[in-house]
Protein backbone atom coordinates (compact mmCIF):
# COMPACT_ATOMS: atom_id res chain seq x y z
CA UNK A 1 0.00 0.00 0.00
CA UNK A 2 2.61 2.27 0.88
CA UNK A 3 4.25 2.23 -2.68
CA UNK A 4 0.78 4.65 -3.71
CA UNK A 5 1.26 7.14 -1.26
CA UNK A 6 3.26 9.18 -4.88
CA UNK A 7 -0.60 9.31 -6.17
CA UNK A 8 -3.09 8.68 -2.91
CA UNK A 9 -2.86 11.04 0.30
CA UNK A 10 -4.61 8.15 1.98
CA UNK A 11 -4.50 4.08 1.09
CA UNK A 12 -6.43 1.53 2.60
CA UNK A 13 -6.81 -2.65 1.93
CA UNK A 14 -8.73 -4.76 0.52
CA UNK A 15 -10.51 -7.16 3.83
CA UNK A 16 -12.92 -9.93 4.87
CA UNK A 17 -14.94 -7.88 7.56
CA UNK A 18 -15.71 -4.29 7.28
CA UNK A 19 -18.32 -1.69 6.31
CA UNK A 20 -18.33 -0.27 2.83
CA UNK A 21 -16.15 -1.62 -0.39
CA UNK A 22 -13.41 -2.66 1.24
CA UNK A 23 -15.29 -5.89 2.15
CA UNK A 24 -16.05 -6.58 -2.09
CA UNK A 25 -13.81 -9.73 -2.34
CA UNK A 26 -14.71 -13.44 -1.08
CA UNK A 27 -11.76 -14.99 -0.60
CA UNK A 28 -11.90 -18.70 -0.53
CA UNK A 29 -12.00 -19.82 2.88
CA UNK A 30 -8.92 -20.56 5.17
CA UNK A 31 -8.61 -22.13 8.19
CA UNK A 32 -4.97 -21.06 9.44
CA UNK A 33 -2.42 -17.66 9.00
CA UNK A 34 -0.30 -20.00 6.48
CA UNK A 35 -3.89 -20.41 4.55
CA UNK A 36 -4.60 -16.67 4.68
CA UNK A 37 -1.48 -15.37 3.08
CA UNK A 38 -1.46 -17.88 0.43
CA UNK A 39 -4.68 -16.78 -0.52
CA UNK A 40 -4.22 -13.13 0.23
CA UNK A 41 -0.72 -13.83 -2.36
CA UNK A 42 -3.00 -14.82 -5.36
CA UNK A 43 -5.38 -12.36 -4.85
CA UNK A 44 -2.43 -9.90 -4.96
CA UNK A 45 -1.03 -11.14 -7.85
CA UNK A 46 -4.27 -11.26 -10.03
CA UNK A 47 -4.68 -7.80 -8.75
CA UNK A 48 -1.34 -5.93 -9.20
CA UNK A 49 -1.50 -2.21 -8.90
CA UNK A 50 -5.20 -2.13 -9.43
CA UNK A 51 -6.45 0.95 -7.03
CA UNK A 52 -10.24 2.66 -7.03
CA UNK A 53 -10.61 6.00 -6.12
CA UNK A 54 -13.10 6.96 -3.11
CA UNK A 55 -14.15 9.15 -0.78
CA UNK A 56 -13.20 7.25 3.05
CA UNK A 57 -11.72 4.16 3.90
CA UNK A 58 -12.79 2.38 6.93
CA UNK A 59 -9.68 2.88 9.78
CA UNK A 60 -8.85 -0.85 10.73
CA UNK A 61 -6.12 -0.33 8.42
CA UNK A 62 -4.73 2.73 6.72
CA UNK A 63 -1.98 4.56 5.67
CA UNK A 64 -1.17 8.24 5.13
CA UNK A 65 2.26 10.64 5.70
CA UNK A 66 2.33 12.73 8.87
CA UNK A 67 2.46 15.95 6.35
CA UNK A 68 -1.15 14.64 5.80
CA UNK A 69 -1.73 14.50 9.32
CA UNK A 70 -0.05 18.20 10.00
CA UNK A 71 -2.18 19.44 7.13
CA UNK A 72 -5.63 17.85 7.73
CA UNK A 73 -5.80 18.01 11.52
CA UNK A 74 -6.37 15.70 14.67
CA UNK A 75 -8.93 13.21 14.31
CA UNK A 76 -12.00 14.52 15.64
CA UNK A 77 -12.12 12.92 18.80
CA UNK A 78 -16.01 14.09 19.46
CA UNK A 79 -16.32 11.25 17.95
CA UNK A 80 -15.23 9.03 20.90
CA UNK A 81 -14.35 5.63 21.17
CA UNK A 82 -13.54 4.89 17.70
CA UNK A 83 -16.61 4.74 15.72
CA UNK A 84 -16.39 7.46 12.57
CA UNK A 85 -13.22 9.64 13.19
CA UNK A 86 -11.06 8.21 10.11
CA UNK A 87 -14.57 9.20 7.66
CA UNK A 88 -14.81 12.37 8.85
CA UNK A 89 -10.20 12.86 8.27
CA UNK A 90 -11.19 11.05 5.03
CA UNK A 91 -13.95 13.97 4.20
CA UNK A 92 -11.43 16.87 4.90
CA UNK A 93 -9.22 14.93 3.27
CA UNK A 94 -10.55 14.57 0.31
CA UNK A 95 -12.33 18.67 0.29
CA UNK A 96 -9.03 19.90 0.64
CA UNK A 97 -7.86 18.48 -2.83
CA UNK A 98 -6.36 14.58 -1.83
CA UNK A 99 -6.84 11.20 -3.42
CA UNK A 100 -8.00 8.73 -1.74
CA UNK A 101 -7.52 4.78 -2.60
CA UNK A 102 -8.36 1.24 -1.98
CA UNK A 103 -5.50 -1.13 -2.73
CA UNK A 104 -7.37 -3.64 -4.24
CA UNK A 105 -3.86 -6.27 -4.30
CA UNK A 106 -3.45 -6.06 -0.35
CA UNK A 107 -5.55 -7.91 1.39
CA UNK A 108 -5.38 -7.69 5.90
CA UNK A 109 -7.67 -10.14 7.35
CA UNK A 110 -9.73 -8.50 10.16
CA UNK A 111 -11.54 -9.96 13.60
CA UNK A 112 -13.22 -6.52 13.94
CA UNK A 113 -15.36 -4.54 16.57
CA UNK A 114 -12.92 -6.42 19.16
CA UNK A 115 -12.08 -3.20 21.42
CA UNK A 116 -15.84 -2.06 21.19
CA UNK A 117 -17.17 -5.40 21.61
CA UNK A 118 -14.95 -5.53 25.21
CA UNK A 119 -16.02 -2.07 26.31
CA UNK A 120 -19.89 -3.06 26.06
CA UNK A 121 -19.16 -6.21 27.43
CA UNK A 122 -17.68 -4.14 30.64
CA UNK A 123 -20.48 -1.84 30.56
CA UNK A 124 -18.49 1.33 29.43
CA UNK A 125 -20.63 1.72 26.61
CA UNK A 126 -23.65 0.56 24.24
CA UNK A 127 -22.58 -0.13 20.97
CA UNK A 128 -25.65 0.77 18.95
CA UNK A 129 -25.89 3.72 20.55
CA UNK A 130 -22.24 4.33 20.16
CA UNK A 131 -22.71 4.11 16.71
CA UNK A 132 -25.84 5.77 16.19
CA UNK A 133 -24.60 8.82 17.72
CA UNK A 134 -21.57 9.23 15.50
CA UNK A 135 -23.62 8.57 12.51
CA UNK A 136 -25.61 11.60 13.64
CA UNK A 137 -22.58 13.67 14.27
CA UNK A 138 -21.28 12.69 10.84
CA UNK A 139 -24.52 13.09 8.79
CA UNK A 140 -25.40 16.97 10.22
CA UNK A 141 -21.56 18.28 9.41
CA UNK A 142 -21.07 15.91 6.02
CA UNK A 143 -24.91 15.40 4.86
CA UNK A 144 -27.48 12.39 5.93
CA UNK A 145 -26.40 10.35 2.98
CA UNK A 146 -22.44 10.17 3.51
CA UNK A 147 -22.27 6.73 3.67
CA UNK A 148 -23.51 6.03 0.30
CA UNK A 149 -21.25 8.29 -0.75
CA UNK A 150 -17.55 6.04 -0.98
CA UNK A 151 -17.46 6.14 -4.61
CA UNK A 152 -17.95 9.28 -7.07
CA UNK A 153 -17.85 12.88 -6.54
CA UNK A 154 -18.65 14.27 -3.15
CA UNK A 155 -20.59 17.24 -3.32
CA UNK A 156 -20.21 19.42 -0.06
CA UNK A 157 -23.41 21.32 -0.01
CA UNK A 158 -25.44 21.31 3.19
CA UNK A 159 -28.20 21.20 0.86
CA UNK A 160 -28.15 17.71 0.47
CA UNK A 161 -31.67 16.60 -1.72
CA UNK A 162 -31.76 14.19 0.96
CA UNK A 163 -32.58 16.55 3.53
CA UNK A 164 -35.68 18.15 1.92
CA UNK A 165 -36.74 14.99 0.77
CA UNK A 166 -39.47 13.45 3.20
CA UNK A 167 -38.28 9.62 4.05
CA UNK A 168 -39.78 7.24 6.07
CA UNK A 169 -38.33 4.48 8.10
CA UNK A 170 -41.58 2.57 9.34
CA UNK A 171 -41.31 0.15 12.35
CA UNK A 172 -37.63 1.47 12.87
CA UNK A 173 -36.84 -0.47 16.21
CA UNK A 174 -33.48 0.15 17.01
CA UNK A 175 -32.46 -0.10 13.60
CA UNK A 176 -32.86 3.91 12.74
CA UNK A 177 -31.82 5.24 9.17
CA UNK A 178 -30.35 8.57 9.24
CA UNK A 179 -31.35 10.23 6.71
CA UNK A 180 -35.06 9.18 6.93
CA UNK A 181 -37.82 10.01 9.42
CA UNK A 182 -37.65 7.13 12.41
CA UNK A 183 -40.72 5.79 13.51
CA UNK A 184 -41.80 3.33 15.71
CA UNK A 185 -45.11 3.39 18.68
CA UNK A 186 -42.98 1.77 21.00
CA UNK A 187 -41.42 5.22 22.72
CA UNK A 188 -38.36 2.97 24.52
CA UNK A 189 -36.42 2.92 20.89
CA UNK A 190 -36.29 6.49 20.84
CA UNK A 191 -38.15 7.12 17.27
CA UNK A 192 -38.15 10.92 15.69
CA UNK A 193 -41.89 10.27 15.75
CA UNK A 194 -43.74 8.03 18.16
CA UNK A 195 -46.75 6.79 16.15
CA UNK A 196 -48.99 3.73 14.54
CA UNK A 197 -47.38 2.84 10.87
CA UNK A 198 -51.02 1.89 10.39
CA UNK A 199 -52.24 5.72 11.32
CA UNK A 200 -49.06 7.80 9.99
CA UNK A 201 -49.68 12.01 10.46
CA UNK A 202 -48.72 12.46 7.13
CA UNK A 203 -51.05 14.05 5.02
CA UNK A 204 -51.60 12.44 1.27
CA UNK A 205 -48.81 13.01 -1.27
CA UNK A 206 -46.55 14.11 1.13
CA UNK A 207 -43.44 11.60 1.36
CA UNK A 208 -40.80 10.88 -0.83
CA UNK A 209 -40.31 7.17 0.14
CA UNK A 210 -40.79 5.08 2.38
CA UNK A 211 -38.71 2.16 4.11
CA UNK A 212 -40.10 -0.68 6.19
CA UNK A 213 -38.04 -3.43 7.57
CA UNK A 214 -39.38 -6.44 9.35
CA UNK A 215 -42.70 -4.81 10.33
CA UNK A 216 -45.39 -6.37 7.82
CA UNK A 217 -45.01 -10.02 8.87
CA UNK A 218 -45.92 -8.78 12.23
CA UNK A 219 -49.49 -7.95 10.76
CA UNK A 220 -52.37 -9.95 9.77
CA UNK A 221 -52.83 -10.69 5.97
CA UNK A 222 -55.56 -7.93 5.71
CA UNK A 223 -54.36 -5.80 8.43
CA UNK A 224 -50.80 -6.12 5.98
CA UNK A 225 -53.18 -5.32 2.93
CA UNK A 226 -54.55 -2.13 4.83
CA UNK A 227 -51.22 -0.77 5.69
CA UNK A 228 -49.85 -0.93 2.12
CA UNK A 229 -53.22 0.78 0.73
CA UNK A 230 -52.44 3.48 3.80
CA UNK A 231 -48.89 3.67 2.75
CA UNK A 232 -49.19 4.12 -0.31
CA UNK A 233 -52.14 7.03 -0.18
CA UNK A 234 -49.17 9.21 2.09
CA UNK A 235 -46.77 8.36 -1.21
CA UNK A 236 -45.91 11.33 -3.96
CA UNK A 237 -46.95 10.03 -7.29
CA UNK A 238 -43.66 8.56 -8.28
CA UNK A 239 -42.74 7.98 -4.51
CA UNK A 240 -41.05 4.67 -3.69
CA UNK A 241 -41.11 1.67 -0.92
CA UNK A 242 -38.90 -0.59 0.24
CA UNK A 243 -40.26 -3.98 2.12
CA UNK A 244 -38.07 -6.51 4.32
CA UNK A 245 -39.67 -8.79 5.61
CA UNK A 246 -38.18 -12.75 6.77
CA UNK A 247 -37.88 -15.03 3.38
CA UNK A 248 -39.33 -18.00 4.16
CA UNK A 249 -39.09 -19.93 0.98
CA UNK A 250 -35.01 -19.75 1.68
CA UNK A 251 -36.29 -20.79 5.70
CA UNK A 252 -38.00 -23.68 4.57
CA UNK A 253 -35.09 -24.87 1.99
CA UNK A 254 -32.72 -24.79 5.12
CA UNK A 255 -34.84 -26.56 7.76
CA UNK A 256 -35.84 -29.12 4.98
CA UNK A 257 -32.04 -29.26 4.24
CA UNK A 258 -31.56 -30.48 8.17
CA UNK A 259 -35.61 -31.55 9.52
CA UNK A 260 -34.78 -32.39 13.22
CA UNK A 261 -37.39 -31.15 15.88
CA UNK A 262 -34.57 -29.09 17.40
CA UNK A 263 -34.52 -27.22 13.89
CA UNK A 264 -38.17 -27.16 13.69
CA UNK A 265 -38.28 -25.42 17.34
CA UNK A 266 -36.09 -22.75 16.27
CA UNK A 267 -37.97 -22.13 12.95
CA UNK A 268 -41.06 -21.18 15.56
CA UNK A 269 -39.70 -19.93 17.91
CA UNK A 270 -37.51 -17.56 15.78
CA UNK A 271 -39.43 -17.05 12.85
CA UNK A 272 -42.79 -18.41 12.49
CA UNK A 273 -44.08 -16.58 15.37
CA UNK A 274 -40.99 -15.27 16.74
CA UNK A 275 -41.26 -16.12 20.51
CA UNK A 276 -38.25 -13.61 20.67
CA UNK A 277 -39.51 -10.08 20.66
CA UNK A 278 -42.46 -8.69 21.98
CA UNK A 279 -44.74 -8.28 18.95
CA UNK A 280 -45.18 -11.63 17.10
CA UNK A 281 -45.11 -12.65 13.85
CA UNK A 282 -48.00 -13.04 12.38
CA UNK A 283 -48.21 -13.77 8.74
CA UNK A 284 -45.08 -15.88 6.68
CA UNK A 285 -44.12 -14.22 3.26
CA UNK A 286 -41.71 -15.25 0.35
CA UNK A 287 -40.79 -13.62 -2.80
CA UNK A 288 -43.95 -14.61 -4.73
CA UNK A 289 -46.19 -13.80 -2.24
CA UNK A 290 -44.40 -10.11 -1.12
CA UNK A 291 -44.36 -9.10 -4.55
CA UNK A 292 -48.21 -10.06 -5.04
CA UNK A 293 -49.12 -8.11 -1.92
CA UNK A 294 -47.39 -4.98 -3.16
CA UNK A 295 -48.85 -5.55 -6.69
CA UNK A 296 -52.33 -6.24 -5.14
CA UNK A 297 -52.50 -2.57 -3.62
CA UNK A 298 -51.57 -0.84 -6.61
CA UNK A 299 -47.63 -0.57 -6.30
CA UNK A 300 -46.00 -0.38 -9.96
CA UNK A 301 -42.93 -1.77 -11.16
CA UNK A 302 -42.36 -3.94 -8.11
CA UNK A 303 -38.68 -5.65 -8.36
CA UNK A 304 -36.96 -7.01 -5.82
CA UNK A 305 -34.02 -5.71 -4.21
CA UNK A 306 -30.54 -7.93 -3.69
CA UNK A 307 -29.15 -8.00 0.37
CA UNK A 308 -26.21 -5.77 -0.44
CA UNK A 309 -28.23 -2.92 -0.32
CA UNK A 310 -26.46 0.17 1.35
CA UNK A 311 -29.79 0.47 3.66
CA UNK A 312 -28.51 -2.64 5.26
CA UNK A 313 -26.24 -3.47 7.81
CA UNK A 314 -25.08 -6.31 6.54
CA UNK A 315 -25.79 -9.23 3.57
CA UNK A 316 -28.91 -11.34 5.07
CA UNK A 317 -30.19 -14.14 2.72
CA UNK A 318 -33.01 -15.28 5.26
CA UNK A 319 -34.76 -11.69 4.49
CA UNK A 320 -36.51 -10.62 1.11
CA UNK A 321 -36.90 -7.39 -0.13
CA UNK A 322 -38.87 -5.81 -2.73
CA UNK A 323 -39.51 -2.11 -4.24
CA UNK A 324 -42.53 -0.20 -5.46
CA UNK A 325 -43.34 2.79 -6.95
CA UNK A 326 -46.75 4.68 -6.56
């Protein structure tokens, strides 16, 4: 990596476990260090000099001169314990006139979250939050859609579209999209709204999209059919929605894969009616049957959407998702 520094301010690897496109290879699996650098060496050599410019790199691993350093600033240390401080040097970085690059013939294997994982685990702090905070921090000073912002031209306007868009992040739960409106009725997860997703105070033709993970399976069939018809009334002509929901066709390939009554207690308990959370599940969709429910309430050009999407954490292949448009 260092051998780019003549070109890019700030270099970062190629890796198995991080957020953003640093994590776009699949090794093939190895079980040892000796099995990690062989691989790593191939990948290298197939991959010689190959760089892509972007706007951050994700800190586990990166490299930069201390004239950089001397230039740019301190890390911004607001951002406290590790969690966003390298994307915001990265930002500054790369508005003051830098390159920045991902080696993509180094490869560094990471555990990650290790330090944060300990400090929850000793009750210094709560990760989510943690993170959730930062992301807040980050999104007011570099816009609410930084994140899907690694590759192409950065424009630094506080006038993000974003912003006066209206977005929607039904059911939220803990899992709270920045740059959408959170809301959930259960007041505990802290929504930007408390309120129904079957009774939104939006007035019709008002929002710009709307995102719902993991919230119609916890409704009846035509309690599901009434929220989509409701959801789709608050919708903009041309307005969009996004539906996760558990995929059970892939839930039933795996059980059937392994049918023990162990494997059939954790398919109820876990996903039929999901014995884990307070609200239960309530209705079982698949692909077929998500996309009919959609197209049944007057949703157009309803495709479905792959598990690499940037509003998810991470890749989930028990989950389907599918978009709308009104």
């Amino acid at each position: 990596m260092i051998r780019h520094l003549e070109t890019y301010s700030i270099v970062g690897p190629m890796t198995n476990y991080c957020a953003g496109l640093q994590q776009g290879i699949r090794l093939p699996s190895y079980d040892d260090t000796e099995g990690m650098f062989a691989e790593a060496e191939k990948w290298g050599r197939e991959h010689s000099g190959e760089l892509m410019d972007v706007n951050f790199i994700i800190g586990f691993c990166m490299v930069f001169k201390k004239s950089l350093f001397d230039e740019i600033g301190e890390f911004d240390e607001s951002l406290w314990p590790c969690s966003g401080e390298e994307i915001d040097f990265c930002l500054r970085t790369i508005k003051a006139g830098h390159r920045i690059g991902i080696a993509q013939d180094t490869y560094v294997h990471h555990i990650g979250s290790v330090t944060l994982a300990m400090m929850e685990r000793e009750g210094k702090l709560k990760y989510d939050e943690v993170c959730s905070q930062n992301d807040r921090h980050l999104a007011k000073k570099w816009g609410h859609s930084f994140w899907r912002k690694q590759l192409g031209e950065f424009i630094f306007d506080e006038r993000d579209p974003l912003e006066k868009a209206v977005r929607l992040n039904l059911g939220c739960g803990k899992y709270q999209l920045h740059h959408f409106i959170n809301i959930d009725k259960l007041e505990n997860v802290k929504p930007d709204i408390v309120a129904d997703a079957l009774d939104l105070p939006f007035e019709p033709e008002s929002v710009d999209e709307i995102y719902c993970g993991h919230l119609i399976e916890h409704l009846t069939w035509e309690e599901g059919q009434f929220a989509l018809r409701h959801w789709r009334a608050v919708l903009k002509p041309g307005g969009t929605i996004m539906l996760t929901t558990p995929d059970f066709d892939y839930l039933a390939r795996e059980y059937l894969e392994n049918p023990t009554a162990q494997k059939m207690r954790e398919m109820n308990d876990l996903y039929i009616y999901s014995y884990v959370q307070e609200s239960l599940h309530q209705y079982c969709y698949g692909p077929a049957l998500l996309k009919d429910a959609m197209v049944n309430t007057g949703f157009k050009n309803v495709e479905r959407v792959m598990e690499d999407h940037p509003y998810f954490t991470s890749p989930m292949k028990d989950q389907v998702t599918f978009k709308g448009v009104k």
